[in-house]
PDB file of N, CA and C in Angstrom:
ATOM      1  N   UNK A   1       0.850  -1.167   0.000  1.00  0.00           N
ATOM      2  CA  UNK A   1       0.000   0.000   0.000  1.00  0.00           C
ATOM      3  C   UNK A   1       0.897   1.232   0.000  1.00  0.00           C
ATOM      4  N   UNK A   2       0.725   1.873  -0.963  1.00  0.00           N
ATOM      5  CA  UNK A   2       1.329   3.427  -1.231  1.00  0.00           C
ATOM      6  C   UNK A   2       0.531   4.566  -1.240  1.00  0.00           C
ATOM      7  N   UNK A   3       0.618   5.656  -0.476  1.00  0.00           N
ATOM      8  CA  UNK A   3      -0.153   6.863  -0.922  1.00  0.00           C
ATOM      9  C   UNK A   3       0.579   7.937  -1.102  1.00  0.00           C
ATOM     10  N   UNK A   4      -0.097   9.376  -1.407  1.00  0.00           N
ATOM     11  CA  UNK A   4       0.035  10.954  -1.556  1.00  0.00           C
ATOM     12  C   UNK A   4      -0.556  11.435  -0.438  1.00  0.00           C
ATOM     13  N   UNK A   5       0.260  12.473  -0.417  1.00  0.00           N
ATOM     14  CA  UNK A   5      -0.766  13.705  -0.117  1.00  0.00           C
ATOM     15  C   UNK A   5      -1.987  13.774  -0.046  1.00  0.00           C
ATOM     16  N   UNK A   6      -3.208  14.154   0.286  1.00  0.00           N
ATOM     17  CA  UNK A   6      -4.196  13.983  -0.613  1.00  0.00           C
ATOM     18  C   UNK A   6      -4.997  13.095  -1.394  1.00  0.00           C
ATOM     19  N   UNK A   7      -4.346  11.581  -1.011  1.00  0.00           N
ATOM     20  CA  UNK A   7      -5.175  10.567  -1.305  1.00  0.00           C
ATOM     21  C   UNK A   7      -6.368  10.479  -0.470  1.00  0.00           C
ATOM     22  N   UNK A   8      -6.882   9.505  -1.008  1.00  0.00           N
ATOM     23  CA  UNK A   8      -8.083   8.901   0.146  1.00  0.00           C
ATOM     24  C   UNK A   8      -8.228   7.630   0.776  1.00  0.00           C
ATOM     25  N   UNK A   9      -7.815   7.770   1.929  1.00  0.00           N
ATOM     26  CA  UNK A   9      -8.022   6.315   2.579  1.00  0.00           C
ATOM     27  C   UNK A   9      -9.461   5.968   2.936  1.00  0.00           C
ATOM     28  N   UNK A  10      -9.873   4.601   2.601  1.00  0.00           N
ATOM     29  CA  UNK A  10     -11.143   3.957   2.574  1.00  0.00           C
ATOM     30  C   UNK A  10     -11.049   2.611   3.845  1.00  0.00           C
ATOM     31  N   UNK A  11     -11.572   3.203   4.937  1.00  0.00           N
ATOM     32  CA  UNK A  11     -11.609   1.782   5.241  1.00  0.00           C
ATOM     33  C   UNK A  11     -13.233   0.754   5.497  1.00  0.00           C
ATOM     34  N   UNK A  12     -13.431  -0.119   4.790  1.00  0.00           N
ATOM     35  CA  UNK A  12     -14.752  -0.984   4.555  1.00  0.00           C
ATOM     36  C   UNK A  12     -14.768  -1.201   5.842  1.00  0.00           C
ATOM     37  N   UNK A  13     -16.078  -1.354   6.314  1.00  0.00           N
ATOM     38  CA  UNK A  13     -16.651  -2.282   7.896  1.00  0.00           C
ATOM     39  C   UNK A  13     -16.854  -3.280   7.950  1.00  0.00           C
ATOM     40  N   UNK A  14     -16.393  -3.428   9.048  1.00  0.00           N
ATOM     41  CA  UNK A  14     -15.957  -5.617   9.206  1.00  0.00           C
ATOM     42  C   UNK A  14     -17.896  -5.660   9.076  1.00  0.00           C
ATOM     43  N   UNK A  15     -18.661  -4.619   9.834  1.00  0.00           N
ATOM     44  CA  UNK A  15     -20.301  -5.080  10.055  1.00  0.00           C
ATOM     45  C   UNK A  15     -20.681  -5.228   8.767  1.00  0.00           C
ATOM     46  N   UNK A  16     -21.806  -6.126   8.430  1.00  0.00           N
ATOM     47  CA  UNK A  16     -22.769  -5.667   7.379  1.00  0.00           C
ATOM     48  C   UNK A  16     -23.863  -4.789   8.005  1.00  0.00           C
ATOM     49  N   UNK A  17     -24.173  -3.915   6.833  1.00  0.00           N
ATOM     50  CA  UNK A  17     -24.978  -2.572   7.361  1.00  0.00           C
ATOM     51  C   UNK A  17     -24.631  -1.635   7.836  1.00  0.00           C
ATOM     52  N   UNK A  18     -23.151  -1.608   8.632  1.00  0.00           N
ATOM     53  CA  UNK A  18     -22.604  -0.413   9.406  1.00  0.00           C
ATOM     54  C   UNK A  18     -21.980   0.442   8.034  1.00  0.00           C
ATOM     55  N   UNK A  19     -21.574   1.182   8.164  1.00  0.00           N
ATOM     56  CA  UNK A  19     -21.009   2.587   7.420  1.00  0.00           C
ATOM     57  C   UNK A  19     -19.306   2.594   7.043  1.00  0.00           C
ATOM     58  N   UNK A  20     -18.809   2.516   5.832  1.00  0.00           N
ATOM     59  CA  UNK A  20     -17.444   2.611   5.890  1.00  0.00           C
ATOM     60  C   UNK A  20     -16.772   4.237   6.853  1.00  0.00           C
ATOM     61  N   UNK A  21     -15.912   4.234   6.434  1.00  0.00           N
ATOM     62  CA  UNK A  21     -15.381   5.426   6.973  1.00  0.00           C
ATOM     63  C   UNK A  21     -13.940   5.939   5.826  1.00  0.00           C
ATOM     64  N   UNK A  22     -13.884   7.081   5.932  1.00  0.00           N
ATOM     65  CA  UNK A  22     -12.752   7.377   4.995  1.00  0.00           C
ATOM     66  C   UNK A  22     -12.525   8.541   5.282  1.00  0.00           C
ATOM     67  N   UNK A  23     -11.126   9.096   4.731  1.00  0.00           N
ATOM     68  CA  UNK A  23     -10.120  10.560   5.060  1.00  0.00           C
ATOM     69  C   UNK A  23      -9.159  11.008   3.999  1.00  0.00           C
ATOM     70  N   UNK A  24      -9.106  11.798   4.289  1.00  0.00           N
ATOM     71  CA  UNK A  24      -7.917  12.540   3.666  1.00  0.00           C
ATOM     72  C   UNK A  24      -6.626  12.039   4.119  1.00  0.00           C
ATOM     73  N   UNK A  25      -5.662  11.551   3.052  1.00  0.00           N
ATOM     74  CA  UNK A  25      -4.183  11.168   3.598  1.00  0.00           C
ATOM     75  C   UNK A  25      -2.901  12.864   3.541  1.00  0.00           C
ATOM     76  N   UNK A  26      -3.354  13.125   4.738  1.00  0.00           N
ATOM     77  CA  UNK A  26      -2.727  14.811   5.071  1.00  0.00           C
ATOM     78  C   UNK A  26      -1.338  14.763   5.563  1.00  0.00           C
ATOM     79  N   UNK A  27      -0.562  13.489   5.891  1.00  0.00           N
ATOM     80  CA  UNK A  27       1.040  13.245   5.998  1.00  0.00           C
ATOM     81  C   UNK A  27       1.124  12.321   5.822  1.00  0.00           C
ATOM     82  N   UNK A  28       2.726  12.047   5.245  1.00  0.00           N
ATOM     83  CA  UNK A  28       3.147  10.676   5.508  1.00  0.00           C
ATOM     84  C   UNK A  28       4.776  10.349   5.831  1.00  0.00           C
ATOM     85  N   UNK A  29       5.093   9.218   6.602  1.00  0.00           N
ATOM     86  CA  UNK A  29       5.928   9.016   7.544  1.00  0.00           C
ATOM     87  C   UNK A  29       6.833   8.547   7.185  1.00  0.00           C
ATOM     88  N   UNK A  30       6.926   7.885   5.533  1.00  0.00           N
ATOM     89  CA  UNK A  30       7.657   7.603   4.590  1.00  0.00           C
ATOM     90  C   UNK A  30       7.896   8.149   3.655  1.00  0.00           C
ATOM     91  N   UNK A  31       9.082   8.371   2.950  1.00  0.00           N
ATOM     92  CA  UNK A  31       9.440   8.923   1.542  1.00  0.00           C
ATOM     93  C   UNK A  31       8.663   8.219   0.842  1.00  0.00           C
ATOM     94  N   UNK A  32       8.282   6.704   0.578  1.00  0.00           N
ATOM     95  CA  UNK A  32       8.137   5.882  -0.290  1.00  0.00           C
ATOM     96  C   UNK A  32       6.515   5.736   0.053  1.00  0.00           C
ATOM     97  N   UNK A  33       5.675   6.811   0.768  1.00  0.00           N
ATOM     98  CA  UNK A  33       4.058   6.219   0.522  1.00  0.00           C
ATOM     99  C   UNK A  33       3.961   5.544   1.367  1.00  0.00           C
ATOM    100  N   UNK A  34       4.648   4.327   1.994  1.00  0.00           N
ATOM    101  CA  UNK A  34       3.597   3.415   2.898  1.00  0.00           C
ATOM    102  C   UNK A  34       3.437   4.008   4.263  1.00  0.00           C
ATOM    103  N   UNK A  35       3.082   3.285   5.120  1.00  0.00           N
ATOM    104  CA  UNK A  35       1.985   3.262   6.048  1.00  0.00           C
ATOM    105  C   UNK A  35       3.205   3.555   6.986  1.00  0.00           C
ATOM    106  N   UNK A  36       3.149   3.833   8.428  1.00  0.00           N
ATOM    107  CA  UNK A  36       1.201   5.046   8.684  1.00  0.00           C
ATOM    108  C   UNK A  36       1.294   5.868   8.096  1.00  0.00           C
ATOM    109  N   UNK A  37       0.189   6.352   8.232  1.00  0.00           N
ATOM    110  CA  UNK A  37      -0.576   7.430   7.346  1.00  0.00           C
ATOM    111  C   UNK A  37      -1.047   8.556   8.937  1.00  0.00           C
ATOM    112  N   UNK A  38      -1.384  10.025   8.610  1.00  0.00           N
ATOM    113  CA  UNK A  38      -1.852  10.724   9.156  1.00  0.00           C
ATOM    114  C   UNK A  38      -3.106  11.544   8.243  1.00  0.00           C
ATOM    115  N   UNK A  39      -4.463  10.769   8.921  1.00  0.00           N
ATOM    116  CA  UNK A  39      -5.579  11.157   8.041  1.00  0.00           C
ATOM    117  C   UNK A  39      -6.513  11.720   8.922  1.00  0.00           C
ATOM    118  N   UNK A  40      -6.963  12.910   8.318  1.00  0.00           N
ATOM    119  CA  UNK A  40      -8.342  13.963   8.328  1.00  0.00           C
ATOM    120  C   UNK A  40      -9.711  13.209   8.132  1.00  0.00           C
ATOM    121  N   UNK A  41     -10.166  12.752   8.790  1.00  0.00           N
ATOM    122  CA  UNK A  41     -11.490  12.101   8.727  1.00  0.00           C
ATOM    123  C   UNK A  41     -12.613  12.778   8.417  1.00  0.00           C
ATOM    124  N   UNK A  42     -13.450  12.250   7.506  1.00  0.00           N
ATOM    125  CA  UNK A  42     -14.396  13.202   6.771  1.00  0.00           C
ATOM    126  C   UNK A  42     -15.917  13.103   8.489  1.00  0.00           C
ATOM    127  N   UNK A  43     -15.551  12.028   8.821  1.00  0.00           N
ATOM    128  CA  UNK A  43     -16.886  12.150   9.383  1.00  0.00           C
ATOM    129  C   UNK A  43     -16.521  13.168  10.541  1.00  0.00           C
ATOM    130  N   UNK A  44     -15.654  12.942  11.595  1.00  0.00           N
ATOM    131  CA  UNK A  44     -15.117  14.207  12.503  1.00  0.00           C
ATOM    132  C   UNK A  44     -14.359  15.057  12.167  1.00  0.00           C
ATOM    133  N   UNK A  45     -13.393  15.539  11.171  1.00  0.00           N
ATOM    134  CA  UNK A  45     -12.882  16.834  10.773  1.00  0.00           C
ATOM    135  C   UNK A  45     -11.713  16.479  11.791  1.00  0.00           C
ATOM    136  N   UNK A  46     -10.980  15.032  12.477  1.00  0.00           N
ATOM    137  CA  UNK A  46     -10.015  15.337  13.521  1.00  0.00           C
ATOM    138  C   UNK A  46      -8.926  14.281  12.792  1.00  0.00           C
ATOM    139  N   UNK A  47      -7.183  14.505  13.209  1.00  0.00           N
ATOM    140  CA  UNK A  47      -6.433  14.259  12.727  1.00  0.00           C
ATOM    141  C   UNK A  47      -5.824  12.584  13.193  1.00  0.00           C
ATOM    142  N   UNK A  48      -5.581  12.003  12.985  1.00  0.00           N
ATOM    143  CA  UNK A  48      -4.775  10.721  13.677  1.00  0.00           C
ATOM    144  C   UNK A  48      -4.293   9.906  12.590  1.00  0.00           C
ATOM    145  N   UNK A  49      -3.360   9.137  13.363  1.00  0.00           N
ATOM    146  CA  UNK A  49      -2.360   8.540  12.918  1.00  0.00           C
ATOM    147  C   UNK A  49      -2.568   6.813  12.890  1.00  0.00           C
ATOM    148  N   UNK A  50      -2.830   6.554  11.460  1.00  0.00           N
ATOM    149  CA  UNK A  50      -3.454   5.210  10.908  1.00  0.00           C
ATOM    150  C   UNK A  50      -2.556   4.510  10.364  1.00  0.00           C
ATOM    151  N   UNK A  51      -2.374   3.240  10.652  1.00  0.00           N
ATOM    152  CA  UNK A  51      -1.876   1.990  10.453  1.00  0.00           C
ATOM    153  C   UNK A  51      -3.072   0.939   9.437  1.00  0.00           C
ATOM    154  N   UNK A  52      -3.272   1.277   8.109  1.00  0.00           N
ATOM    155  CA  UNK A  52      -4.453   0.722   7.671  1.00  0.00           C
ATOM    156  C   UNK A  52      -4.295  -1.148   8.158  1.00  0.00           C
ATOM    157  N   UNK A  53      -5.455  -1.412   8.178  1.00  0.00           N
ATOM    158  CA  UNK A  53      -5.347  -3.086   8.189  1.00  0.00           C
ATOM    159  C   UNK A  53      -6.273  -3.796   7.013  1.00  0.00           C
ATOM    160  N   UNK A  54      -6.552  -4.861   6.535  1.00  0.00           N
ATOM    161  CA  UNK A  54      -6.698  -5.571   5.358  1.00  0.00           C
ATOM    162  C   UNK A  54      -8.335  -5.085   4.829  1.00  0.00           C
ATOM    163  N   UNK A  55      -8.541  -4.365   6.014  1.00  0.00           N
ATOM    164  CA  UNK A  55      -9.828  -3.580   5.532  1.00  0.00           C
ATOM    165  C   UNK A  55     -10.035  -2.524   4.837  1.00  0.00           C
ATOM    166  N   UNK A  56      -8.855  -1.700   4.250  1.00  0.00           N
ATOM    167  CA  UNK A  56      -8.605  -0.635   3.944  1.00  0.00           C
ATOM    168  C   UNK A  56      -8.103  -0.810   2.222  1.00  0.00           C
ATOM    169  N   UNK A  57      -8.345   0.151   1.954  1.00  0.00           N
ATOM    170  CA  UNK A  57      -7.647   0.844   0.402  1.00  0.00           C
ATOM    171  C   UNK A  57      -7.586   2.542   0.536  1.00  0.00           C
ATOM    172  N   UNK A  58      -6.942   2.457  -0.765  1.00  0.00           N
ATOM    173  CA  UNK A  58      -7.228   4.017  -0.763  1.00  0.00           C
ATOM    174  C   UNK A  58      -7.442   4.192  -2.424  1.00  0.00           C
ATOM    175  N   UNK A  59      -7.913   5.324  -2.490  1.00  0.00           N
ATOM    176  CA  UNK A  59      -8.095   6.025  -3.454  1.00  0.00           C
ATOM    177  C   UNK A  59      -7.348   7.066  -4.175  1.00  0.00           C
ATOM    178  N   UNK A  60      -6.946   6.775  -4.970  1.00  0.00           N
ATOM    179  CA  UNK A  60      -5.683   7.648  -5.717  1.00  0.00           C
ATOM    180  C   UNK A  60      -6.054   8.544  -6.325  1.00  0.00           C
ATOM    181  N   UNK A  61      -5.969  10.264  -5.788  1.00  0.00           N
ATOM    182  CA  UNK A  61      -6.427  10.999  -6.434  1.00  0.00           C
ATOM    183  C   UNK A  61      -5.399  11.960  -7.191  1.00  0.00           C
ATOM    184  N   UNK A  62      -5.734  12.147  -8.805  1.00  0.00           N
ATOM    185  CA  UNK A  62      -4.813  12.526  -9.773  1.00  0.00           C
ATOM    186  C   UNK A  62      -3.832  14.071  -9.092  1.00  0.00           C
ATOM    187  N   UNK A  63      -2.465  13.613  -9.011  1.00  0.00           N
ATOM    188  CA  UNK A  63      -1.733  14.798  -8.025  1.00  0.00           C
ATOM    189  C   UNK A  63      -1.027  15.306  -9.408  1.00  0.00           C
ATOM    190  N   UNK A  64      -0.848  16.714  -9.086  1.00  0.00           N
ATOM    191  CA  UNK A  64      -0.255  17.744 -10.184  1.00  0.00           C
ATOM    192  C   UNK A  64       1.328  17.215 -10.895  1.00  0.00           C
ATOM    193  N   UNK A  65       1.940  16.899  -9.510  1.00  0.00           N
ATOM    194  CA  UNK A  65       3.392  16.530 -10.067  1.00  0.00           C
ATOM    195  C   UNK A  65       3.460  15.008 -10.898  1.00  0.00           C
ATOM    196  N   UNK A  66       2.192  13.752 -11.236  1.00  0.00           N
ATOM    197  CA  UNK A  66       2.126  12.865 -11.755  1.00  0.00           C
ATOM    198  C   UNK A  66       1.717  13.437 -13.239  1.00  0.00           C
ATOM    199  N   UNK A  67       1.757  14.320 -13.345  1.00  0.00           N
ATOM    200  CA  UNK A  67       1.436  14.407 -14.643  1.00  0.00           C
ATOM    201  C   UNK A  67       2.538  14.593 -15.884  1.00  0.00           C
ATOM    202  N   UNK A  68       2.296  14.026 -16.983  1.00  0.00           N
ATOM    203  CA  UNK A  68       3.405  14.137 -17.849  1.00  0.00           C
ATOM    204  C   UNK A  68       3.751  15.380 -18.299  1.00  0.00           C
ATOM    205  N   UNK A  69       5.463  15.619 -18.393  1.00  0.00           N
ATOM    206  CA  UNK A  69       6.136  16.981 -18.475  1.00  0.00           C
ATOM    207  C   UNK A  69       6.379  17.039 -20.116  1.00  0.00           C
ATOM    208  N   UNK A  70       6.168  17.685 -20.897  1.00  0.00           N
ATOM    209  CA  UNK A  70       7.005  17.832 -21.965  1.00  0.00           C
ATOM    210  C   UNK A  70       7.134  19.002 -23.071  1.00  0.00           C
ATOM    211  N   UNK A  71       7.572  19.068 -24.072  1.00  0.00           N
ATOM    212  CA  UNK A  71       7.079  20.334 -24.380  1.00  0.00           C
ATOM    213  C   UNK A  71       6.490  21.094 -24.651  1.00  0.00           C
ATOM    214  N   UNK A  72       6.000  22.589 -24.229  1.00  0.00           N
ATOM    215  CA  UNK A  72       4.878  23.077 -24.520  1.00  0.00           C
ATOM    216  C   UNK A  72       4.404  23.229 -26.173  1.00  0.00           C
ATOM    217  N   UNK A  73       2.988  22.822 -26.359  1.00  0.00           N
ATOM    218  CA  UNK A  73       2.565  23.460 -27.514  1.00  0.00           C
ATOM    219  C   UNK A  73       2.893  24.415 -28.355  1.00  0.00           C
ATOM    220  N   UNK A  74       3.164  24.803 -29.693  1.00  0.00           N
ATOM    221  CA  UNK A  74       3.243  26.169 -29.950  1.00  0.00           C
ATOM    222  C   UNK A  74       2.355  27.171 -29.492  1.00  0.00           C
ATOM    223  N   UNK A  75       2.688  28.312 -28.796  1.00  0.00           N
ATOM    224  CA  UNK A  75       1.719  29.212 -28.747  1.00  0.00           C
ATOM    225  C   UNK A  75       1.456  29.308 -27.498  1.00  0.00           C
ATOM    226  N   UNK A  76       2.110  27.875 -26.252  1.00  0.00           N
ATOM    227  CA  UNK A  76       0.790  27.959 -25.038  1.00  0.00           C
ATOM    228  C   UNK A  76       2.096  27.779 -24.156  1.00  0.00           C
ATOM    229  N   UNK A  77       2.707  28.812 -24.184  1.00  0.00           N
ATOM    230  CA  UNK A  77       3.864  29.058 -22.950  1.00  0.00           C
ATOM    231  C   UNK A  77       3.615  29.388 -21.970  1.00  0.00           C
TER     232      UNK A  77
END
């Protein structure tokens, strides 16, 4: 498991019927993306420090610096 900035961590509920939960991935503790993670939780707005377990994914959301560099168009400097 690797994330960004700004990903989204998802974690599914062991219950059936109960509610997933998910956050914003707002630090991370590795150069290389993995885990822990320090995520912004959408349902309380509060910060902590997550160790996902086999219940979890995340969601990769398109970050500015993944995008391909090359040369500009004519005209669109």
């Amino acid at each position: 498991m690797r994330a960004h900035v700004g990903d989204q961590l998802i974690i599914e509920s062991p219950t059936t019927g109960a509610a997933r939960r998910d956050g914003e991935i707002v630090g991370l503790h590795h150069d290389d993306g993995t885990p822990p993670y320090d995520v912004r939780w959408s349902d309380s707005d509060r910060v902590s420090l997550v160790f996902p377990g086999p219940d979890a994914h995340i969601h990769h959301i398109e970050h500015v610096s993944e995008r391909p560099r090359g040369p500009a168009a004519p005209g669109h400097q």
